[in-house]
N, C-alpha and C. Protein backbone atom coordinates (compact mmCIF):
# COMPACT_ATOMS: atom_id res chain seq x y z
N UNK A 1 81.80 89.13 96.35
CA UNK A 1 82.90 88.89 95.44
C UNK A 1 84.20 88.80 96.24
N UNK A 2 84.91 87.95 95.59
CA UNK A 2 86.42 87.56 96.38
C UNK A 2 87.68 88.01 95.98
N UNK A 3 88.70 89.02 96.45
CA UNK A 3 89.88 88.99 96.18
C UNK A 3 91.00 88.64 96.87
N UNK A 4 91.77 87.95 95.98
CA UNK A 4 92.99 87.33 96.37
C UNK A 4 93.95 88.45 96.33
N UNK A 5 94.31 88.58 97.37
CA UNK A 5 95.09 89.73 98.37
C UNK A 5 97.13 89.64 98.02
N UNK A 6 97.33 89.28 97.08
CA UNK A 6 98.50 89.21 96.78
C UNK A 6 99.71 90.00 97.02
N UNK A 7 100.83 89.65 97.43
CA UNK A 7 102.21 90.53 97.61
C UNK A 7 102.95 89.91 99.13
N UNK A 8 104.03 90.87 98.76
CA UNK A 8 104.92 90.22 99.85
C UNK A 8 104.96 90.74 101.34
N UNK A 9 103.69 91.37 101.57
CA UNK A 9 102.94 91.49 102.57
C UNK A 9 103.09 90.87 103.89
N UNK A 10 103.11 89.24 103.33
CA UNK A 10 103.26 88.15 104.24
C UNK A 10 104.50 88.09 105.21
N UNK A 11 105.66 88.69 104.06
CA UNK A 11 107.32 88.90 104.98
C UNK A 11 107.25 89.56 105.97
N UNK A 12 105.91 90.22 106.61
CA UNK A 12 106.31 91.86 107.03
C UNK A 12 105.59 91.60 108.21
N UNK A 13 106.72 91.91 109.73
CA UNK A 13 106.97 91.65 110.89
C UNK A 13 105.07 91.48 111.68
N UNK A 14 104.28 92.21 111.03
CA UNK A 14 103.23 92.53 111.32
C UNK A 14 102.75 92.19 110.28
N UNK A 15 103.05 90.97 109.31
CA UNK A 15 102.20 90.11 108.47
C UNK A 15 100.44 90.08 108.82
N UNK A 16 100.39 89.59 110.16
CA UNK A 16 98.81 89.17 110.13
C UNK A 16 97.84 90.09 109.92
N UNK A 17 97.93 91.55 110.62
CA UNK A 17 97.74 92.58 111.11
C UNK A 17 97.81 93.25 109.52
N UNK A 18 98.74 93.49 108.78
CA UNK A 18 98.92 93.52 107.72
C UNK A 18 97.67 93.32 106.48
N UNK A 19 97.65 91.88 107.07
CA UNK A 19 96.31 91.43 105.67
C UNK A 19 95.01 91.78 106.79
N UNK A 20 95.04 91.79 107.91
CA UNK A 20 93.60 91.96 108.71
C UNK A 20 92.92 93.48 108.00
N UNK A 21 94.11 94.32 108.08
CA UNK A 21 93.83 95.79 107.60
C UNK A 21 93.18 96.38 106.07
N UNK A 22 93.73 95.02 105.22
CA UNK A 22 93.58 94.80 103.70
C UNK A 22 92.21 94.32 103.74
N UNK A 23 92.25 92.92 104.18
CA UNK A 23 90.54 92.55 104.59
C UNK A 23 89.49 93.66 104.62
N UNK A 24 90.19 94.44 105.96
CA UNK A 24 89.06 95.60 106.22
C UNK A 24 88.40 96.33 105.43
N UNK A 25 89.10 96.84 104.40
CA UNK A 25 89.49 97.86 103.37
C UNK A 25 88.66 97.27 102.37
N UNK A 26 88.65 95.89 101.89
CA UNK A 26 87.68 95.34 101.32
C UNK A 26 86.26 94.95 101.09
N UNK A 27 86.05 94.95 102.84
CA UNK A 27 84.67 94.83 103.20
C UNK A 27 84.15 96.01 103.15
N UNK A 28 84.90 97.12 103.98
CA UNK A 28 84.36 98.45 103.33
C UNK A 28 83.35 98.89 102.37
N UNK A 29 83.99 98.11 101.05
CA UNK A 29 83.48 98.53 99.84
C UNK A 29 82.37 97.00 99.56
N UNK A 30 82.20 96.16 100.21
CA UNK A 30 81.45 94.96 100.02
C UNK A 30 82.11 93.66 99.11
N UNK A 31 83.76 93.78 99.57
CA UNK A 31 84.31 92.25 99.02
C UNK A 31 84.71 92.10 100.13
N UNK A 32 85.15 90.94 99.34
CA UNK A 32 85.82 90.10 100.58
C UNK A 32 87.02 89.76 100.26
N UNK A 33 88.27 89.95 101.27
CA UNK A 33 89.28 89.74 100.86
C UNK A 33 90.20 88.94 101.49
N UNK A 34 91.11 87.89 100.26
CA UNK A 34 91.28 86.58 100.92
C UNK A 34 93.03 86.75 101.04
N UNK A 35 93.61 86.08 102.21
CA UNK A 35 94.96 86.28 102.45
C UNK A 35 95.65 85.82 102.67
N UNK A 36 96.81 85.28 102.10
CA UNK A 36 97.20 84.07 101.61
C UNK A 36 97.62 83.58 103.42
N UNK A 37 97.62 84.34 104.04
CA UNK A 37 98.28 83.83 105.91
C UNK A 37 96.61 83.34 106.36
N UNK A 38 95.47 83.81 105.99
CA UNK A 38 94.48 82.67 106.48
C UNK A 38 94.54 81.54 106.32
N UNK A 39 95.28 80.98 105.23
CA UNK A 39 95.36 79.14 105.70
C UNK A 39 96.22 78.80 106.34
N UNK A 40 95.37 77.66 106.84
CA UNK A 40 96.80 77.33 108.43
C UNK A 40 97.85 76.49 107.95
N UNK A 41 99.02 76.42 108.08
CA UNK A 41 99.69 75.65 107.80
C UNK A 41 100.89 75.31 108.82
N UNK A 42 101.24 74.28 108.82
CA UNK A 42 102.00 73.94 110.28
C UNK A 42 103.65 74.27 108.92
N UNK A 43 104.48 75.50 109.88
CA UNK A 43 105.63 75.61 109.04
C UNK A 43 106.79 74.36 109.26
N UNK A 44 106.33 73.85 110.39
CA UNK A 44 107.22 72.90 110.47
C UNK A 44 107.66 71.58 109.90
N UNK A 45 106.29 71.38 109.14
CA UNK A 45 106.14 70.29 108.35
C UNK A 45 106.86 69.89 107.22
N UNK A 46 107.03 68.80 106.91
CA UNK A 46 107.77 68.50 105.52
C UNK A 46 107.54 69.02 104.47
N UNK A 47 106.13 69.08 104.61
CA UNK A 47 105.66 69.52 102.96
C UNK A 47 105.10 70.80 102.82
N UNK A 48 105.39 71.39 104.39
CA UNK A 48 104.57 73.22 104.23
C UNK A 48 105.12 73.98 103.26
N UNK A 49 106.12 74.07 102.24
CA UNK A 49 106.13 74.94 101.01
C UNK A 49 104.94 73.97 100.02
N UNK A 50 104.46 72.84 100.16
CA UNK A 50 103.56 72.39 99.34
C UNK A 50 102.32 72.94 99.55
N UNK A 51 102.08 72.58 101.08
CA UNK A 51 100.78 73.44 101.86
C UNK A 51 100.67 74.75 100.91
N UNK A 52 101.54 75.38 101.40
CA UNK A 52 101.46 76.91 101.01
C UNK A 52 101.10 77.42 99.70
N UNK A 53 101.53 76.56 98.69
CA UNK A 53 101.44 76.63 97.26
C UNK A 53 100.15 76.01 96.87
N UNK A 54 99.71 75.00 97.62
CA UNK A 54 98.27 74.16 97.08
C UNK A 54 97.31 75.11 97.87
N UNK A 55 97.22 75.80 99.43
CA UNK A 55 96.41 76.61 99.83
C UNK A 55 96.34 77.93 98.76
N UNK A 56 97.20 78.80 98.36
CA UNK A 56 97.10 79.86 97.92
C UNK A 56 96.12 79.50 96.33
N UNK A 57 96.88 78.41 95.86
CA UNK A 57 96.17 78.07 94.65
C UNK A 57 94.56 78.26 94.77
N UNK A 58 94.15 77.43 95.72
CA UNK A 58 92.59 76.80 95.87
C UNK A 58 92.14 78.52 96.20
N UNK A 59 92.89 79.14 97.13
CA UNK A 59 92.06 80.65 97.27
C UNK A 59 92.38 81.29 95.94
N UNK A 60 93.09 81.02 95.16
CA UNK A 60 93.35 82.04 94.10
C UNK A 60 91.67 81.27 92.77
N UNK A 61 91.97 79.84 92.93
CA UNK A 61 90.81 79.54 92.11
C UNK A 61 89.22 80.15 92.33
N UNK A 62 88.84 80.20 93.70
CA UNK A 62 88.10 80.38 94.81
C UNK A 62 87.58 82.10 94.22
N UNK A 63 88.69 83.08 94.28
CA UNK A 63 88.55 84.17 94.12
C UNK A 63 88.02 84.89 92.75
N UNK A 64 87.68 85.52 92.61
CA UNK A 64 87.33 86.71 91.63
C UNK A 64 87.89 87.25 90.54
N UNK A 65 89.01 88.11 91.72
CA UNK A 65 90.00 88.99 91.12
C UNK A 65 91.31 88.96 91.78
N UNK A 66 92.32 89.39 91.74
CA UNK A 66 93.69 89.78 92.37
C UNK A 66 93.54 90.84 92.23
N UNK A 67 94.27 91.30 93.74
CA UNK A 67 95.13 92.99 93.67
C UNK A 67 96.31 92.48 94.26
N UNK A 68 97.71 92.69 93.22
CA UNK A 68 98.98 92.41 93.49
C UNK A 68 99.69 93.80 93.98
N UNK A 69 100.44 93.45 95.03
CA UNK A 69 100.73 94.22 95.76
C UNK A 69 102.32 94.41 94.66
N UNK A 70 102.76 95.03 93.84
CA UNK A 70 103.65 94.88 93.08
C UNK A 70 105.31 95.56 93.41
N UNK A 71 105.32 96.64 94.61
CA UNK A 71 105.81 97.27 94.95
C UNK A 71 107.26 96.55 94.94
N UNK A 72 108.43 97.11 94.59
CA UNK A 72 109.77 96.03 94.58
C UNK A 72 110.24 95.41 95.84
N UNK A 73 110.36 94.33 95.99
CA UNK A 73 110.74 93.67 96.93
C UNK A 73 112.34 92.75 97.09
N UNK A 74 113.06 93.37 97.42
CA UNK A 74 114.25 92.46 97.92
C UNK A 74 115.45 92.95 96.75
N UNK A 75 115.15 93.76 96.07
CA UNK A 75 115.74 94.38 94.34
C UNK A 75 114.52 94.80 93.59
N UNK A 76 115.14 95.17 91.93
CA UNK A 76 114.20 96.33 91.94
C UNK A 76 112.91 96.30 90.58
N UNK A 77 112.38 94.51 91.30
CA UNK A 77 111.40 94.25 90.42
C UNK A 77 110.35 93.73 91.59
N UNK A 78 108.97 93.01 91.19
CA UNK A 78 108.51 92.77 92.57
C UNK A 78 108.74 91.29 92.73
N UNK A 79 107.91 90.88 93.97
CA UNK A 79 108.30 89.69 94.27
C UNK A 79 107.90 88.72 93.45
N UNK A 80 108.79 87.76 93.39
CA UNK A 80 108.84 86.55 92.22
C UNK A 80 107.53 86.42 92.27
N UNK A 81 106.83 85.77 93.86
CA UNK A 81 105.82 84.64 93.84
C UNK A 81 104.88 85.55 93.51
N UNK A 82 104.67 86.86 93.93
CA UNK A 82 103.35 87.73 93.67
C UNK A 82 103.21 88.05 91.57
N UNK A 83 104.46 87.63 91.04
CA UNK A 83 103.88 88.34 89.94
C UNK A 83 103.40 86.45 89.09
N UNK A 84 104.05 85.27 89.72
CA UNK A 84 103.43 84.20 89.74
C UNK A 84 101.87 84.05 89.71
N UNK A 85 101.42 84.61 91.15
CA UNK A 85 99.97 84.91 91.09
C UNK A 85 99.39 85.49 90.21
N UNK A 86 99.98 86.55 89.83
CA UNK A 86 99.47 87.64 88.67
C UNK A 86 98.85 86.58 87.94
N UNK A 87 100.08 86.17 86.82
CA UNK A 87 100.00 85.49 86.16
C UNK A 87 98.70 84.55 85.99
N UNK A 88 99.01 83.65 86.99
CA UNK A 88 98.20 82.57 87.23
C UNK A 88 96.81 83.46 87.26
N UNK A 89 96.53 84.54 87.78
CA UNK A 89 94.96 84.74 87.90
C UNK A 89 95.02 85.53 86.28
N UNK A 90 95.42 85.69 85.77
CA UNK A 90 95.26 86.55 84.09
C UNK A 90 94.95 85.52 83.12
N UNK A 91 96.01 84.31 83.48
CA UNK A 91 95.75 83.48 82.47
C UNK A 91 94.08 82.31 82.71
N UNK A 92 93.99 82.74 83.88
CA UNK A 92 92.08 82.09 83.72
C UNK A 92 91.13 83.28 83.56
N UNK A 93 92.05 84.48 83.05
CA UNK A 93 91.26 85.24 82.98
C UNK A 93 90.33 86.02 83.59
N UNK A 94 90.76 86.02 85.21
CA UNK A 94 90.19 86.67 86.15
C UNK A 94 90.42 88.35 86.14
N UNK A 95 89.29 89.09 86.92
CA UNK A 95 90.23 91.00 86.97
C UNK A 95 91.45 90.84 87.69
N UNK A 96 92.39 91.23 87.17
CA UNK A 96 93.67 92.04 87.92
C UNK A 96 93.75 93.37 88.30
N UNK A 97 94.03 93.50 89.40
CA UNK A 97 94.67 95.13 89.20
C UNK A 97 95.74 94.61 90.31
N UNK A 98 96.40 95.91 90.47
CA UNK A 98 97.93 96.02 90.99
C UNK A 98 98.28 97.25 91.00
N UNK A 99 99.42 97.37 92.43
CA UNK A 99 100.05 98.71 92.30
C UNK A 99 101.16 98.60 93.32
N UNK A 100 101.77 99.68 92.98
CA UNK A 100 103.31 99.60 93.83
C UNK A 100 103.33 101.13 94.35
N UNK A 101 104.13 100.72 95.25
CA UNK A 101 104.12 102.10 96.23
C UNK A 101 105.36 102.99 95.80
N UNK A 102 106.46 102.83 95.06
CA UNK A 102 107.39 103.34 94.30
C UNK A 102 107.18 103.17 92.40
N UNK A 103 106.56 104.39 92.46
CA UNK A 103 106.59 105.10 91.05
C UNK A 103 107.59 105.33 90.07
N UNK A 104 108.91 105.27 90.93
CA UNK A 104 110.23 105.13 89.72
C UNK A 104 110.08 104.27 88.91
N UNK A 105 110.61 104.54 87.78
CA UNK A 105 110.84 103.41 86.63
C UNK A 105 111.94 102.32 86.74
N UNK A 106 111.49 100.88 86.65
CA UNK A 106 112.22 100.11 86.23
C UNK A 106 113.56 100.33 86.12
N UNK A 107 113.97 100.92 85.10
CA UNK A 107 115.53 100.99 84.67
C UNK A 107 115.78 102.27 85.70
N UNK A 108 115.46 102.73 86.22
CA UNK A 108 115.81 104.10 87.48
C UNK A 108 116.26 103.21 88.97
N UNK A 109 115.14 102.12 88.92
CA UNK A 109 115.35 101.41 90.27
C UNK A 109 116.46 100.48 89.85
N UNK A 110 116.91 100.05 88.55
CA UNK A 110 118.26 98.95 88.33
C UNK A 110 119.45 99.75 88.75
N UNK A 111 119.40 100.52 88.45
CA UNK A 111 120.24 101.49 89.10
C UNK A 111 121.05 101.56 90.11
N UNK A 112 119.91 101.03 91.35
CA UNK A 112 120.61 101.24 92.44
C UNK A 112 121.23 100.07 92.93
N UNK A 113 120.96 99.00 91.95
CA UNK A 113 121.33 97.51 92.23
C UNK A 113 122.52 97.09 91.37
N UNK A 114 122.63 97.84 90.38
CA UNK A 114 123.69 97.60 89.20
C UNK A 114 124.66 98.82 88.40
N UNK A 115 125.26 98.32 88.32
CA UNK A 115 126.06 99.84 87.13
C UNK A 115 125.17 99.38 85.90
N UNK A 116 124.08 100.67 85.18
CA UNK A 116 124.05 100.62 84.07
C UNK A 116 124.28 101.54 83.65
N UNK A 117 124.56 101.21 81.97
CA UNK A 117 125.22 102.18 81.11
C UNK A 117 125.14 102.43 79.79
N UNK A 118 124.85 103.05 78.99
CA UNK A 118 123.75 103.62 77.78
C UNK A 118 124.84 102.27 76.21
N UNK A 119 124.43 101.38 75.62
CA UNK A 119 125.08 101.24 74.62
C UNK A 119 124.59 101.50 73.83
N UNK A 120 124.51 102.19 72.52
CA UNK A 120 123.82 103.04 71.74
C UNK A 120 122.22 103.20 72.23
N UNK A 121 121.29 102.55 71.84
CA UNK A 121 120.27 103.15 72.39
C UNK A 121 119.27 102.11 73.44
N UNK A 122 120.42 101.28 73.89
CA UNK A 122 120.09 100.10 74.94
C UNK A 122 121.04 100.59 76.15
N UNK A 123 120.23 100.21 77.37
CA UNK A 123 121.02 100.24 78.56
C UNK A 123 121.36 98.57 78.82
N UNK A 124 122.50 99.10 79.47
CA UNK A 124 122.85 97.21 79.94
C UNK A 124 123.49 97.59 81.57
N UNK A 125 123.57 96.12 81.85
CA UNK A 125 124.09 95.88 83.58
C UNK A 125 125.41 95.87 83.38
N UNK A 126 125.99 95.71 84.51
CA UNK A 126 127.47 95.46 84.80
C UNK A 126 127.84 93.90 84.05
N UNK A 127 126.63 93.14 83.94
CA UNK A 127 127.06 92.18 83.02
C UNK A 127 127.16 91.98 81.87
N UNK A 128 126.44 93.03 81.01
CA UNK A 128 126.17 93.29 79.89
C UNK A 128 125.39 92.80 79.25
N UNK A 129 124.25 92.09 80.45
CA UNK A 129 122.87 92.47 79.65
C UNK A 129 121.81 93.36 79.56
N UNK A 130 120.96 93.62 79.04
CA UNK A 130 119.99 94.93 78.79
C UNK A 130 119.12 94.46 79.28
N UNK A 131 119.20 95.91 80.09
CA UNK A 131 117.92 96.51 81.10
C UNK A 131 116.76 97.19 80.28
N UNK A 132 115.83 96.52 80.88
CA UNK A 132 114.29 97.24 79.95
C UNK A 132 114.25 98.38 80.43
N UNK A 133 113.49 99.18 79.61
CA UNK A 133 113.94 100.92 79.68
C UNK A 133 113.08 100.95 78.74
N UNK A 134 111.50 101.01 79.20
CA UNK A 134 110.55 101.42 78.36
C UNK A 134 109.55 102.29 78.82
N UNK A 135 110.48 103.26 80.43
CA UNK A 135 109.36 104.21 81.13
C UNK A 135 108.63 103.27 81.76
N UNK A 136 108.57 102.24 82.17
CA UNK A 136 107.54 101.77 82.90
C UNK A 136 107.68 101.57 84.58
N UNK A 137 107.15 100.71 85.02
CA UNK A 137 107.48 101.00 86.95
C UNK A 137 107.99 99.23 87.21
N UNK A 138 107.48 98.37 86.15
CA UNK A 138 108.25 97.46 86.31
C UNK A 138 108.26 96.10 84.92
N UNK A 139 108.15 95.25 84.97
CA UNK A 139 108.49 94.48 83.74
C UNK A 139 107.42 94.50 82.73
N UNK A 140 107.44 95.15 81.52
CA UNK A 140 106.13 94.86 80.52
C UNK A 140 105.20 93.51 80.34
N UNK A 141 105.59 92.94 81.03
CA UNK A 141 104.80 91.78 81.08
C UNK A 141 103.70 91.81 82.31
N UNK A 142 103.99 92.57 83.24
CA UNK A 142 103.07 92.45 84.48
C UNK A 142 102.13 93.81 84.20
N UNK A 143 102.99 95.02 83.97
CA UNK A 143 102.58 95.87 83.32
C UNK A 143 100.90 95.78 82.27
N UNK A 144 101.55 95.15 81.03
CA UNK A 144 100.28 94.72 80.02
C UNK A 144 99.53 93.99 80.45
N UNK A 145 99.65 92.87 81.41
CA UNK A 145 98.87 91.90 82.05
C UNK A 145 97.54 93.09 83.02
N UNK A 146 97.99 93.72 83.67
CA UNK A 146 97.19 94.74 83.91
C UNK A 146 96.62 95.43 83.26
N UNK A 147 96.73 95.80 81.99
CA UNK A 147 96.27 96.83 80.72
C UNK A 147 94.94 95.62 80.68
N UNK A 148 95.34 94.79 80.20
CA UNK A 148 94.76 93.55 79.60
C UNK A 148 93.45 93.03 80.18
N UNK A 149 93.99 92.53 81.75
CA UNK A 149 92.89 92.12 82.48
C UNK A 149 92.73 92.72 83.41
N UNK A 150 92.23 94.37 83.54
CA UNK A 150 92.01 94.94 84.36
C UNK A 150 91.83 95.94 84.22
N UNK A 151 92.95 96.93 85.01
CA UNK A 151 93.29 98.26 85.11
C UNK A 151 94.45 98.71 85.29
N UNK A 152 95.18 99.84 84.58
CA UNK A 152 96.29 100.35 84.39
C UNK A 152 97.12 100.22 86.40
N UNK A 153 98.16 100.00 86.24
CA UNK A 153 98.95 100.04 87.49
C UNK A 153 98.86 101.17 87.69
N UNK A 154 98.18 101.31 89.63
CA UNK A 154 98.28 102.03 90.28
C UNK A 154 99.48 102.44 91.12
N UNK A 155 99.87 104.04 91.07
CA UNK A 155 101.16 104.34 91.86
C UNK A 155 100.25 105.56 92.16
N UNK A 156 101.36 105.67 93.67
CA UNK A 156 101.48 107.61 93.99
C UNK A 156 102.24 108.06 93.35
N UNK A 157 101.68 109.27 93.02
CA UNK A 157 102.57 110.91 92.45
C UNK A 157 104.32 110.42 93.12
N UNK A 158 103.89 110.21 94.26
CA UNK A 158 105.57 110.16 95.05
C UNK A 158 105.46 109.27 95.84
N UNK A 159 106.40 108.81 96.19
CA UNK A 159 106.73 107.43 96.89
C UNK A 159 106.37 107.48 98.64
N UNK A 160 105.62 107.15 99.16
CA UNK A 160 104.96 107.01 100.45
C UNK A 160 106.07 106.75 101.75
N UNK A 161 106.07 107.53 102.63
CA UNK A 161 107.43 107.80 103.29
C UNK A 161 107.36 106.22 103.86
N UNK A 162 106.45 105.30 104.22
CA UNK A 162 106.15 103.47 104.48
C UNK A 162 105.24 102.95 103.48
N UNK A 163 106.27 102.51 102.44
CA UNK A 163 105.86 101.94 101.03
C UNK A 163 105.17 100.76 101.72
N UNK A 164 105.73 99.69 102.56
CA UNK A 164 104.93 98.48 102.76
C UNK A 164 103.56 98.67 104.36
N UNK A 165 103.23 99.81 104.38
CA UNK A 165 102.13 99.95 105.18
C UNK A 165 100.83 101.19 104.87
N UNK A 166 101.34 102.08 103.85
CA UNK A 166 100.73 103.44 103.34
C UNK A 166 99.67 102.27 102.23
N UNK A 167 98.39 102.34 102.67
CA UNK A 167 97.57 101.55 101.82
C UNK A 167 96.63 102.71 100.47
N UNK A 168 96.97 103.89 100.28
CA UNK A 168 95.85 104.36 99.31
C UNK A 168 95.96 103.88 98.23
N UNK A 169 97.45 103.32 97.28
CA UNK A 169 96.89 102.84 96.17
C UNK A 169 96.56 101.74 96.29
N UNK A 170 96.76 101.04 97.55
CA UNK A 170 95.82 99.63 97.72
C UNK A 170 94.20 99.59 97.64
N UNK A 171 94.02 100.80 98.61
CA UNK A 171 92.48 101.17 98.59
C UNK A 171 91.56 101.95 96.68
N UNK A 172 92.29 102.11 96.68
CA UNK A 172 92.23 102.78 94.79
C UNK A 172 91.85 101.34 93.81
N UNK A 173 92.98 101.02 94.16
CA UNK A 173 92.44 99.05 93.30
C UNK A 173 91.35 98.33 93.88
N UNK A 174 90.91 98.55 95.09
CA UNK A 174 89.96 98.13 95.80
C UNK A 174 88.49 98.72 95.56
N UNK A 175 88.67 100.27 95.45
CA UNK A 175 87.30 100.63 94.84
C UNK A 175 87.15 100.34 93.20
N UNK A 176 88.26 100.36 92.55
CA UNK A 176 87.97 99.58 91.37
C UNK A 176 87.60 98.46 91.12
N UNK A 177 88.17 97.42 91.69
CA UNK A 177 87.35 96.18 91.52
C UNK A 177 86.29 96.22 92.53
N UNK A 178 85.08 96.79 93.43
CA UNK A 178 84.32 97.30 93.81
C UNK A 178 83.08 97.34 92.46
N UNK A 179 83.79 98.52 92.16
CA UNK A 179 83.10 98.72 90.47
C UNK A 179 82.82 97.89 89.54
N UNK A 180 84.31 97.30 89.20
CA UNK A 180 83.44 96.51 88.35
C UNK A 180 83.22 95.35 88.55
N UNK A 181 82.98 94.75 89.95
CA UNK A 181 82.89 93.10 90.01
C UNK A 181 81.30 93.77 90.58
N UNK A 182 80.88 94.76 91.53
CA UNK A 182 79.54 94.73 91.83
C UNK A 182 78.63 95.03 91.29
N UNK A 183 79.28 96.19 90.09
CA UNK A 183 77.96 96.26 88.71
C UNK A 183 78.06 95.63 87.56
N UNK A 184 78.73 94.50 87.95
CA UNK A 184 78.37 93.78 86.13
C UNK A 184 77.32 93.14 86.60
């Protein structure tokens, strides 16, 4: 069985090394795990954001399941393209799971990016629009997408002193889809 190895993983100085370790972790348990830096793509090319988008696709069709690496990236939701993937693998109805290495809530992490501030029983930004504030770790949509086609988002108790290299709730989604992709 195949999972598509999702998140922003790829940014990270030790990208390759990165998904080699995820791979590992997969076979472990008897999948196989696919990463979006195994296809080759020449960056120099005209059309390598096309490359990149038509390779990930064909491995995302290719695959099983996703485990989205959901953890916030760059501000304090996750990365655009990883919850893209989500998406894209929920709506053919593939397993999802996912998890983030920071357990704060949503409206806790806007926080540190924005002034918010209580208007009766809505929070809003410095611009005055409202911040979701429903206890969750990040947007109810990626959130339920996990309820839905999968398994509840995985976090630590507490936030991992190297959120983008501390793999146990990676390995946690990994023995889950383990479970249920090798005994159905």
């Amino acid at each position: 069985m195949k999972i598509y190895l999702a998140g922003p993983d790829v940014f990270l100085p030790d990208a390759i090394e990165a998904g080699r370790q995820k791979a590992a972790t997969c076979a472990r348990h008897g999948l196989i795990g696919l990463y979006p830096l195994d296809n080759t793509v020449d960056l120099a090319a005209a059309t390598a954001s096309q490359d990149i988008f038509r390779g990930n696709v064909a491995m995302m069709d290719k695959a099983d399941a996703i485990i989205a690496n959901l953890t916030p990236f760059r501000g304090p939701g996750a990365d655009a393209g990883t919850v893209y993937e989500l998406g894209y693998m929920a709506g053919r109805g593939k397993l999802c799971l996912g998890y983030s290495n920071d357990p704060t809530t949503y409206a806790d992490r806007a926080r540190r990016f924005t002034t918010v501030t209580a208007q009766g029983s809505l929070l809003t930004d410095s611009e005055g629009l409202t911040v979701e504030d429903f206890g969750l770790t990040d947007n109810l949509m990626m959130i339920h997408a996990l309820d839905a086609y999968g398994c509840p988002l995985v976090v630590p108790r507490a936030r991992p002193a190297d959120i983008w290299h501390d793999l146990a709730a990676f390995e946690t989604c990994v023995k889950l889809a383990a479970e249920r992709l090798l005994t159905a």
